[in-house]
Protein backbone atom coordinates (compact mmCIF):
# COMPACT_ATOMS: atom_id res chain seq x y z
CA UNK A 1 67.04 115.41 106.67
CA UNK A 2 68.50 111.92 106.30
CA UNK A 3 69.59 109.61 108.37
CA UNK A 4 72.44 110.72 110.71
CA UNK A 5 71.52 114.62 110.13
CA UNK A 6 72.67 114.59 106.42
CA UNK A 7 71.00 115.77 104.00
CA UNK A 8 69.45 113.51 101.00
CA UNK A 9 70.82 116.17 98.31
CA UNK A 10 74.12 114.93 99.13
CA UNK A 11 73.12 111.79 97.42
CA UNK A 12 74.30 111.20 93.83
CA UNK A 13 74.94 107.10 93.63
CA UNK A 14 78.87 107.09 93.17
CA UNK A 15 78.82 110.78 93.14
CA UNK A 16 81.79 111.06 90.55
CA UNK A 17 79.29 113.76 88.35
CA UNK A 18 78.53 116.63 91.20
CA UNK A 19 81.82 116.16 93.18
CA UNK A 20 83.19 119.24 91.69
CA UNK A 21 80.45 121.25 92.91
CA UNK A 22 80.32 119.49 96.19
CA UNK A 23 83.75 120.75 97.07
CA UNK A 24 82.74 123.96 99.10
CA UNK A 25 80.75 121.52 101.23
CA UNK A 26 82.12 121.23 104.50
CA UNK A 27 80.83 118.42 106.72
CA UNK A 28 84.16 118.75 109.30
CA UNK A 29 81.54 118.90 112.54
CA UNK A 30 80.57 115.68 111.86
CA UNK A 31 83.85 113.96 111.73
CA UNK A 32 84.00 110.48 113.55
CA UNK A 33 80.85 112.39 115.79
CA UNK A 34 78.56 109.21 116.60
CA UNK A 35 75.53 111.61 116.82
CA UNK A 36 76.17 112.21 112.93
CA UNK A 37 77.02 109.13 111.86
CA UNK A 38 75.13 105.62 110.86
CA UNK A 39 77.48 103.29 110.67
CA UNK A 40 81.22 102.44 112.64
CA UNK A 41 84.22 101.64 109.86
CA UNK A 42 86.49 98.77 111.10
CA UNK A 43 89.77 99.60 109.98
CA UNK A 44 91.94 96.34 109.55
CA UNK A 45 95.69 97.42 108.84
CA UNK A 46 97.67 94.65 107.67
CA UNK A 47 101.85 94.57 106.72
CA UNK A 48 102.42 95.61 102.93
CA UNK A 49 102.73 93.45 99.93
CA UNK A 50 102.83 94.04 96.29
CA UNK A 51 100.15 92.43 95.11
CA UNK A 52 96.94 95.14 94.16
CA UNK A 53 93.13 94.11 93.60
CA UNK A 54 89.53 95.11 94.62
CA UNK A 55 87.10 92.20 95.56
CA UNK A 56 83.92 91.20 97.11
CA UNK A 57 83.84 88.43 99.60
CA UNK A 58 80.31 88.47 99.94
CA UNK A 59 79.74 91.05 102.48
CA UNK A 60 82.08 93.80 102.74
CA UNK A 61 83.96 94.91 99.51
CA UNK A 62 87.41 95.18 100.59
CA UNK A 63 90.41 96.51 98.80
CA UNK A 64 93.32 94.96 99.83
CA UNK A 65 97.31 94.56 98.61
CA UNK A 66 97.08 91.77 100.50
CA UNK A 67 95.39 88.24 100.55
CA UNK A 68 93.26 87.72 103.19
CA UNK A 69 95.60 85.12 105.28
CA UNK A 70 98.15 88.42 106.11
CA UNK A 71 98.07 89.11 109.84
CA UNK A 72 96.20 92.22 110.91
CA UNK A 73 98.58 94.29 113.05
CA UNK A 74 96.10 97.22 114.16
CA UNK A 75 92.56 97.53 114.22
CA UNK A 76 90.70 100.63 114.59
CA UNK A 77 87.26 101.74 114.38
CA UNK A 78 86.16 105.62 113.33
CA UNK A 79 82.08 106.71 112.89
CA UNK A 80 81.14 107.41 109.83
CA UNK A 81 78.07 108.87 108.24
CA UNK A 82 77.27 106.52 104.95
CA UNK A 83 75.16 108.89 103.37
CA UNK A 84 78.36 111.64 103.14
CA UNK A 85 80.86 108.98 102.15
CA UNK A 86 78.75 107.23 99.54
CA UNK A 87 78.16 110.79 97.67
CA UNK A 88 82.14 110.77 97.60
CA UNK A 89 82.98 107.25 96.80
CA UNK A 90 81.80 105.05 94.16
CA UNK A 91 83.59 102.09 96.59
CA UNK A 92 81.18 103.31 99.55
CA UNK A 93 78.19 103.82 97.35
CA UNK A 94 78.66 99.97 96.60
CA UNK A 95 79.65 98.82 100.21
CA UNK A 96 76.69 100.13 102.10
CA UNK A 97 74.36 99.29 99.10
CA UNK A 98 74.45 95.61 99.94
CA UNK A 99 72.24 94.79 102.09
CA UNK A 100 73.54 95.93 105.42
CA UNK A 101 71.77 99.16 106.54
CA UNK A 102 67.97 97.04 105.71
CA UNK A 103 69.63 94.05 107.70
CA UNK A 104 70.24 96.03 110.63
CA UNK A 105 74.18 96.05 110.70
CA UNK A 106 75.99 98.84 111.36
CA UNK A 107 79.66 98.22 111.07
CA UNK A 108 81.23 97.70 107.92
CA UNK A 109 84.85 96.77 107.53
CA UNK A 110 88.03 97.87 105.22
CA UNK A 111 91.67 96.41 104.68
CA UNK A 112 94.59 98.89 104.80
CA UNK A 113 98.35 97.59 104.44
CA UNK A 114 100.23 99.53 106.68
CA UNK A 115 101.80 102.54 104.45
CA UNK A 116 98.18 103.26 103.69
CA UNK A 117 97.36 104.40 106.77
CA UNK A 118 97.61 107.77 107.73
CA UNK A 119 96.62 108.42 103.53
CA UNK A 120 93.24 106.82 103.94
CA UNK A 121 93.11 108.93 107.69
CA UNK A 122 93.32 112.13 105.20
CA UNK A 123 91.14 110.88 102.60
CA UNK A 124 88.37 110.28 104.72
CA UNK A 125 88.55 113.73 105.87
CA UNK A 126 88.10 114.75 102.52
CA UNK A 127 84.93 113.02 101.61
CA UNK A 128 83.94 114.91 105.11
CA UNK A 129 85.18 118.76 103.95
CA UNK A 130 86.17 118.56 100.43
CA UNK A 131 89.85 119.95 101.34
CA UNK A 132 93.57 118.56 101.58
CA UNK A 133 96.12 119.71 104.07
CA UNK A 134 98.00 122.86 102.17
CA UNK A 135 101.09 121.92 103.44
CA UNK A 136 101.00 118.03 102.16
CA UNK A 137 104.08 117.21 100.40
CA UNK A 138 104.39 115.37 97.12
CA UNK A 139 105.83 111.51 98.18
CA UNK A 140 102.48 112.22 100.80
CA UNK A 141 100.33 113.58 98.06
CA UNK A 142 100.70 110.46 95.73
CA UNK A 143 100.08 108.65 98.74
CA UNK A 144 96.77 110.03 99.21
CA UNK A 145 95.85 109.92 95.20
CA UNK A 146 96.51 106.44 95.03
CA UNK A 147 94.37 105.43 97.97
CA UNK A 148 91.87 107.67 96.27
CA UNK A 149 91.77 105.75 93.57
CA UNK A 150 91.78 102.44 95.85
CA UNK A 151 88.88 103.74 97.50
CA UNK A 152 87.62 105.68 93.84
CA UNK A 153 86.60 109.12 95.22
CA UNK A 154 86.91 111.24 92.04
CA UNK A 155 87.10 114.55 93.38
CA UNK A 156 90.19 113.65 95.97
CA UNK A 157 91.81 111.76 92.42
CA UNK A 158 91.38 115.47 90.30
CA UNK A 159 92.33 117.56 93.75
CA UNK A 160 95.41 115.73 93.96
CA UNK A 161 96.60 115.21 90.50
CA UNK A 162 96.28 119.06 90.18
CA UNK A 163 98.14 119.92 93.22
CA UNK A 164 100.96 117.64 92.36
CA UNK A 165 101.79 119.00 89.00
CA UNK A 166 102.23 121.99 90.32
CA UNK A 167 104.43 120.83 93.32
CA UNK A 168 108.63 120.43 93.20
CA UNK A 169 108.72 116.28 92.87
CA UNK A 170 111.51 114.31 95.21
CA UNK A 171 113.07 110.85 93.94
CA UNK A 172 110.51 109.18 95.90
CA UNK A 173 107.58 110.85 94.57
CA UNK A 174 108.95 110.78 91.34
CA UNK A 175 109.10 107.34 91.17
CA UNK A 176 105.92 106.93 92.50
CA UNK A 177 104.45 108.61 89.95
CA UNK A 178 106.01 106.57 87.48
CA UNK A 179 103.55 103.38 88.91
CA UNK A 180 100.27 105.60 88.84
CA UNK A 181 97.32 103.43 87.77
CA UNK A 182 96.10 104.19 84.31
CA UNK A 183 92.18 104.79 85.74
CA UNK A 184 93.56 108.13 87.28
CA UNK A 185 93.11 110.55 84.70
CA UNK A 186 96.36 112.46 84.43
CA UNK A 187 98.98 109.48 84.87
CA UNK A 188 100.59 110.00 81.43
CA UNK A 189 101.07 113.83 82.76
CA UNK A 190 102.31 112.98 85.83
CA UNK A 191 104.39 109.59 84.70
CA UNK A 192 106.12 112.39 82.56
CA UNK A 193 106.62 115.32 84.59
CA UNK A 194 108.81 111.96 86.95
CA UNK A 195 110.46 111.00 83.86
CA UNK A 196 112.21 114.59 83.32
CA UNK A 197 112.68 114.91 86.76
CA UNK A 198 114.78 111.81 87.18
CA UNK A 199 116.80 112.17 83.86
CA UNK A 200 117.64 115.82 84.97
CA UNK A 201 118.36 115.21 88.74
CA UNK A 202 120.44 112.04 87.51
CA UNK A 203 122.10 113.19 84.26
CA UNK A 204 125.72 112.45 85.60
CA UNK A 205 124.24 109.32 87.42
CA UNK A 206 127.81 108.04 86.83
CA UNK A 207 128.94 110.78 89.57
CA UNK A 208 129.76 108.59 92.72
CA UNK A 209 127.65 111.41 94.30
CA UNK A 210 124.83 109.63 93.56
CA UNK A 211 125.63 105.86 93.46
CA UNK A 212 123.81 105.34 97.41
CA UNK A 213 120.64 107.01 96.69
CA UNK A 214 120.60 105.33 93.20
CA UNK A 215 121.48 101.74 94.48
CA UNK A 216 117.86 102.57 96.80
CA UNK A 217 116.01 103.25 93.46
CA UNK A 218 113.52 100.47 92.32
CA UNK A 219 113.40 99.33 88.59
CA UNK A 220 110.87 102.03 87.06
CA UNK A 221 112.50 104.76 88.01
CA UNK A 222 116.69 102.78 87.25
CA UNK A 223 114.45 102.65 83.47
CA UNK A 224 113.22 105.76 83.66
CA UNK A 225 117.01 107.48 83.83
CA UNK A 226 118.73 104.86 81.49
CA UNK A 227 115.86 105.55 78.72
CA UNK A 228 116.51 109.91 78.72
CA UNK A 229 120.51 109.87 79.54
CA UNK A 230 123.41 108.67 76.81
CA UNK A 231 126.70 109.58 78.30
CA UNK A 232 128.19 108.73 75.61
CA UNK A 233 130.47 105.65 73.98
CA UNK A 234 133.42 106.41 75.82
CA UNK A 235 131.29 105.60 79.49
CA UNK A 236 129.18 102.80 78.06
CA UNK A 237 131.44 100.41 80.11
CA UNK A 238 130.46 102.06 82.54
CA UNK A 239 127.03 101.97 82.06
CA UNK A 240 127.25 98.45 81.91
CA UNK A 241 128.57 98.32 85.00
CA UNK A 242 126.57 100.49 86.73
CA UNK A 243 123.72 98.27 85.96
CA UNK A 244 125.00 94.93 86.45
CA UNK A 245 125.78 96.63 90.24
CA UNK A 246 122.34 97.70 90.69
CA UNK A 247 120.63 94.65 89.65
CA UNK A 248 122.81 92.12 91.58
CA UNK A 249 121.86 94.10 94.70
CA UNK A 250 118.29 94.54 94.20
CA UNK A 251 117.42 90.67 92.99
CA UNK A 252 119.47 88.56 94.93
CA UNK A 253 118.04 85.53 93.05
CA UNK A 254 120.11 84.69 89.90
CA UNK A 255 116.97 83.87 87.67
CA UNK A 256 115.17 87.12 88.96
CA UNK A 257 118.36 89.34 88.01
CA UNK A 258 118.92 87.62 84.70
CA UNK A 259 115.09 88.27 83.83
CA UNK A 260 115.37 91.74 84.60
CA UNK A 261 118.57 92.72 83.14
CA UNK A 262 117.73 90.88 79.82
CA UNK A 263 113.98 92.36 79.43
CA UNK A 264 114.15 95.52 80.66
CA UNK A 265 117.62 96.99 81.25
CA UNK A 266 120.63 95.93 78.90
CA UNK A 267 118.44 96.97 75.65
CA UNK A 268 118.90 100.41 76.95
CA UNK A 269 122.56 100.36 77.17
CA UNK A 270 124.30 100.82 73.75
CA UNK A 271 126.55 97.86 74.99
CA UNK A 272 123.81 96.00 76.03
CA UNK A 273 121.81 96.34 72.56
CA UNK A 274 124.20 94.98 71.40
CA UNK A 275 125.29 91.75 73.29
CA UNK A 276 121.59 90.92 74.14
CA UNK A 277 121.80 88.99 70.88
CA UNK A 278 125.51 88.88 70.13
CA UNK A 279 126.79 87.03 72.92
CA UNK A 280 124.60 83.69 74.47
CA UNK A 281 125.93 82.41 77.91
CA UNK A 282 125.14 78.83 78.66
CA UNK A 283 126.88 78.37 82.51
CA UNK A 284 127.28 74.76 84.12
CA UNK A 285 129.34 74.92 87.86
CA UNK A 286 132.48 77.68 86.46
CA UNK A 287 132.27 76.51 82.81
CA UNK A 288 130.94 79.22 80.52
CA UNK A 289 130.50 78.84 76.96
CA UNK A 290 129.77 82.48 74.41
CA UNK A 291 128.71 82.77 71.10
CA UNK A 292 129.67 85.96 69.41
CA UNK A 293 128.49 86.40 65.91
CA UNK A 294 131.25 87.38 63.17
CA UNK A 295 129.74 90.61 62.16
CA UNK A 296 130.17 92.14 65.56
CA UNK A 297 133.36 90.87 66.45
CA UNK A 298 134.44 92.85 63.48
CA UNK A 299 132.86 96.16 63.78
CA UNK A 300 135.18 95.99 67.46
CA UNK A 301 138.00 97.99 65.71
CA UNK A 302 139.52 100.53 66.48
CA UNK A 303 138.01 100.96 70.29
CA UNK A 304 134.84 98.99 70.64
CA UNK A 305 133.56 96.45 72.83
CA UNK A 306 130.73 94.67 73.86
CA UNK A 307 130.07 92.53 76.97
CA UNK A 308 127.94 89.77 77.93
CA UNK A 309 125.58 89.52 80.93
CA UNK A 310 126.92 88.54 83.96
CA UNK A 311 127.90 85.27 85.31
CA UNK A 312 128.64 83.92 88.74
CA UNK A 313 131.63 81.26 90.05
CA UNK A 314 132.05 80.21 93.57
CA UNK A 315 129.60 83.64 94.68
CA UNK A 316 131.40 86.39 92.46
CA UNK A 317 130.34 88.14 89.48
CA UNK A 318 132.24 88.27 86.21
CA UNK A 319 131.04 88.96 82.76
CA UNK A 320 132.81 88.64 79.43
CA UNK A 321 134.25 91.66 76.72
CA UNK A 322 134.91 91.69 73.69
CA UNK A 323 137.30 94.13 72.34
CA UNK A 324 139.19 95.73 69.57
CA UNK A 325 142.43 97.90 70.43
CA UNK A 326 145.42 99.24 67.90
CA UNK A 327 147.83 99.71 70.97
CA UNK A 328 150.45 98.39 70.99
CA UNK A 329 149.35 96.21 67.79
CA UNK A 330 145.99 95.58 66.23
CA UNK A 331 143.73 92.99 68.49
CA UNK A 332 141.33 91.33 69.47
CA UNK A 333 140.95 90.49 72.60
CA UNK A 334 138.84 88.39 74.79
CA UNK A 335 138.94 89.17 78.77
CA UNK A 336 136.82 87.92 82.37
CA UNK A 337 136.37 91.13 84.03
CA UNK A 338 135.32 90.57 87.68
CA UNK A 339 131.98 92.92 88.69
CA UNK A 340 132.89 96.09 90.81
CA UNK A 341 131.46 96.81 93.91
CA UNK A 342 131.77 92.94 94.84
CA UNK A 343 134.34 91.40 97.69
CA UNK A 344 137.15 91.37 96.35
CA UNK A 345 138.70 88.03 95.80
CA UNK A 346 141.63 87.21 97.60
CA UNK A 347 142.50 83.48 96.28
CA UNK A 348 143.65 81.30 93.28
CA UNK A 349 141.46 81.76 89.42
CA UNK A 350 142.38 78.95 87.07
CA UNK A 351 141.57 79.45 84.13
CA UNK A 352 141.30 78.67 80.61
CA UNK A 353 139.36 79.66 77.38
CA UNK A 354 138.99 77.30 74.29
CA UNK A 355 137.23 78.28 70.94
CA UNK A 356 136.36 76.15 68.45
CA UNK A 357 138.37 75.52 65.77
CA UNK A 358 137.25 75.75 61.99
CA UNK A 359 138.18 72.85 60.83
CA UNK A 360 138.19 70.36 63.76
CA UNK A 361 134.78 71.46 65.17
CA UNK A 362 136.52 70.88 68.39
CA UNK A 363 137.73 73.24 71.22
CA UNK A 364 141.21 74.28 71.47
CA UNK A 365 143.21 76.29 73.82
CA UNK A 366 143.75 79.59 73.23
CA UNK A 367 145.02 81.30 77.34
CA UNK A 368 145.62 79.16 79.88
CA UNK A 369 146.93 80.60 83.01
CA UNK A 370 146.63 80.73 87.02
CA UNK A 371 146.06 83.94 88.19
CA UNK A 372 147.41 84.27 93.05
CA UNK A 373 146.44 87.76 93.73
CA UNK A 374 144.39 89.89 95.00
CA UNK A 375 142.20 89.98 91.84
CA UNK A 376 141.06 93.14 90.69
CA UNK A 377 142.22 92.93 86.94
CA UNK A 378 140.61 91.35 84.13
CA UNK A 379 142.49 88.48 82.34
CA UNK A 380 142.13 86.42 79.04
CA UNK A 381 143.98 86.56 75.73
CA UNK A 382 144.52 89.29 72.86
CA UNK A 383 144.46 87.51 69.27
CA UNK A 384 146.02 89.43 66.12
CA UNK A 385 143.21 91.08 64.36
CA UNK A 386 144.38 90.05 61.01
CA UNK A 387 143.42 86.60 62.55
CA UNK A 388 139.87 87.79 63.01
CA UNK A 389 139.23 90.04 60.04
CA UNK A 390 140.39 87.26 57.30
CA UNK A 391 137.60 85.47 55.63
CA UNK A 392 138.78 82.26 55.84
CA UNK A 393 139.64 83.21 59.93
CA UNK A 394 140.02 79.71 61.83
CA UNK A 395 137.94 81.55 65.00
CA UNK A 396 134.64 81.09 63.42
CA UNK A 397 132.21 78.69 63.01
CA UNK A 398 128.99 79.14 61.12
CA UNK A 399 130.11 82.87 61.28
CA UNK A 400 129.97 82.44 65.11
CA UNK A 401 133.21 82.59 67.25
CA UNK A 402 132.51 79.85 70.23
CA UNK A 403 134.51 80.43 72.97
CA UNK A 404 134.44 78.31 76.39
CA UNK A 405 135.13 79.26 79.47
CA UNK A 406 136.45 77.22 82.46
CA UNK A 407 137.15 79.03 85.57
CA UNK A 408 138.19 77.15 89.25
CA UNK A 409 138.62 79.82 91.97
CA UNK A 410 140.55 78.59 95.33
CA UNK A 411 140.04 81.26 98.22
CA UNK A 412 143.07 81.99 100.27
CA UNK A 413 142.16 81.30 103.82
């Protein structure tokens, strides 16, 4: 018998090869039992952030989301035997391999944020009886699989990964699963089973039935429905839309939002294909200049459009289309739409848009106009299309059309 009352055969270094076999072992007596245990485990739990890395400072090896300046907000302290958790844990193996047991110390420390918590609480009961709770659910479940992995216990990682492919996903879980580390063996699987879950939960994610609980969804998942779900050109506005909302409330910060809408959402939006390269924005105070190349403005006719990322005067959100319609003529037309779900503006838009002229090189007023209500309509200027279509059309420059922008808005108090 080993130290603690456990025996040696338990010992495999990081135990990853028999932990398959080891599963019927059941160690639960021995549980946070100081007469079966070595060593105490300091548990430092600390408030979350994002950031995700394993180091060694020299002593103890702890994992951490954190860096080490975070407050600690809880301490606790649980006996453990170090011969059990080693032959579970490649990350114990390691951590009671340096030099403490031979130096006489017996309390080694970890570094939990808090959402970790009561996960690492059930994975160390695991290492003790090889078992999870039958009635964990699957947002707790990938809880528990990525500490696992945190803390690399191999059997928990396998136990888990089974159990949740075989388990009805929720949005949370779902999206979760969508951020599993590549070291845990069935992340594509499971990354996959999310990514038909979301796309068939949210296939009408248009439906204002789900607008709330999708405004709550982070990015992976917000990709993860755009990339399986194409309502279609007749809702692509819409689409648009939709995403310009959910980006300007989940990044606040202008340079953030840009960064994420132009890298990893508008590409996925027909619309957005599109204008990522057709339509440049260069914004200075509220004057906005566009570049639209020829060959799209054409292809606009008979009922398309495309739209340019959003831009921001005096705190509200507009963004540019371009259009073709046949009703009640044949157009083109150029229109400030203001982004939904914002305040409304109650107050005064002046406005007017230039392009450059052909010939000139110069800017030249096409609309000018002051707009004194409540402003929920978009507003601009419809040009003949046989004015656009010509080859010789005065609108474009270097086959660009370069239109400018300059907007003053005047709240009513």
């Amino acid at each position: 018998m080993a130290e603690g009352g456990v025996p040696t055969r338990l010992i495999t270094g990081a135990g990853e090869e028999k932990a398959e076999a080891e599963m019927d072992v059941d160690f639960e007596f021995a549980f946070d039992k100081e007469a079966f245990s070595d060593m105490v485990l300091r548990i430092e739990v600390v408030g979350t952030s994002r950031k995700r890395h394993r180091y060694n400072n020299g002593e103890d090896i702890i994992p951490s989301y954190v860096m080490m300046g975070t407050p600690v907000l809880q301490v606790k302290t649980i006996h453990v035997s170090s011969m059990i958790l080693a032959a579970r844990s490649s990350f114990f193996f390691k951590l009671f391999s340096n030099g403490k047991k031979k130096s006489g110390q017996r309390q080694s420390t970890v570094r939990l944020v808090d959402s970790e918590e009561n996960a690492f609480m059930e994975l160390l009961r695991f290492m003790y009886n090889g078992k999870l709770t039958p009635t964990t659910e699957s947002t707790h479940l990938v809880d528990i699989l990525m500490v696992a992995d945190k803390f690399e216990v191999a059997s928990c990682i396998k136990l888990c990964s089974q159990r949740l492919v075989g388990l009805p996903m929720t949005p949370e879980s779902a999206v979760r699963c969508l951020d599993l580390p590549c070291s845990i063996p069935m992340a594509a699987d499971l990354s996959e089973a999310a990514k038909k879950f979301l796309s068939k939960r949210y296939e009408k994610f248009l439906s204002t039935k789900f607008q709330d609980e999708l405004m709550r969804i982070p990015l992976a998942g917000i990709v993860a429905i755009l990339s399986r779900n194409h309502p279609g050109v007749a809702s692509e506005e819409s689409v648009y839309d939709f995403v310009l909302r959910w980006a300007d409330l989940q990044y606040p910060n202008s340079e953030e939002r840009h960064k994420i809408l132009s890298s990893s959402l508008l590409p996925l939006v027909t619309v957005g294909r599109i204008m990522s390269s057709a339509i440049l924005i260069e914004q200075s105070s509220c004057m906005i200049n566009f570049s639209i190349k020829r060959e799209h403005c054409r292809g606009l006719l008979p009922s398309g459009s495309i739209h340019s990322p959003p831009f921001y005067c005096a705190g509200h959100g507009f963004f540019l289309s371009a259009l073709g319609r046949t009703e009640p003529f044949s157009s083109f037309g150029l229109l400030v739409r203001k982004l939904e779900g914002n305040v409304p503006l109650r107050g005064t838009i002046d406005y007017e848009m230039e392009v450059m002229a052909r010939r000139s090189s110069e800017f030249a007023s096409i609309s000018r106009r002051a707009t004194t209500t409540d402003i929920r309509q978009a507003f601009g200027c419809r040009i003949p299309w046989s004015e656009i279509s010509a080859d010789d059309s005065p609108f474009f420059v270097d086959d660009k059309l370069h239109l400018q922008v300059r907007m003053k808005i005047t709240p009513h108090p």
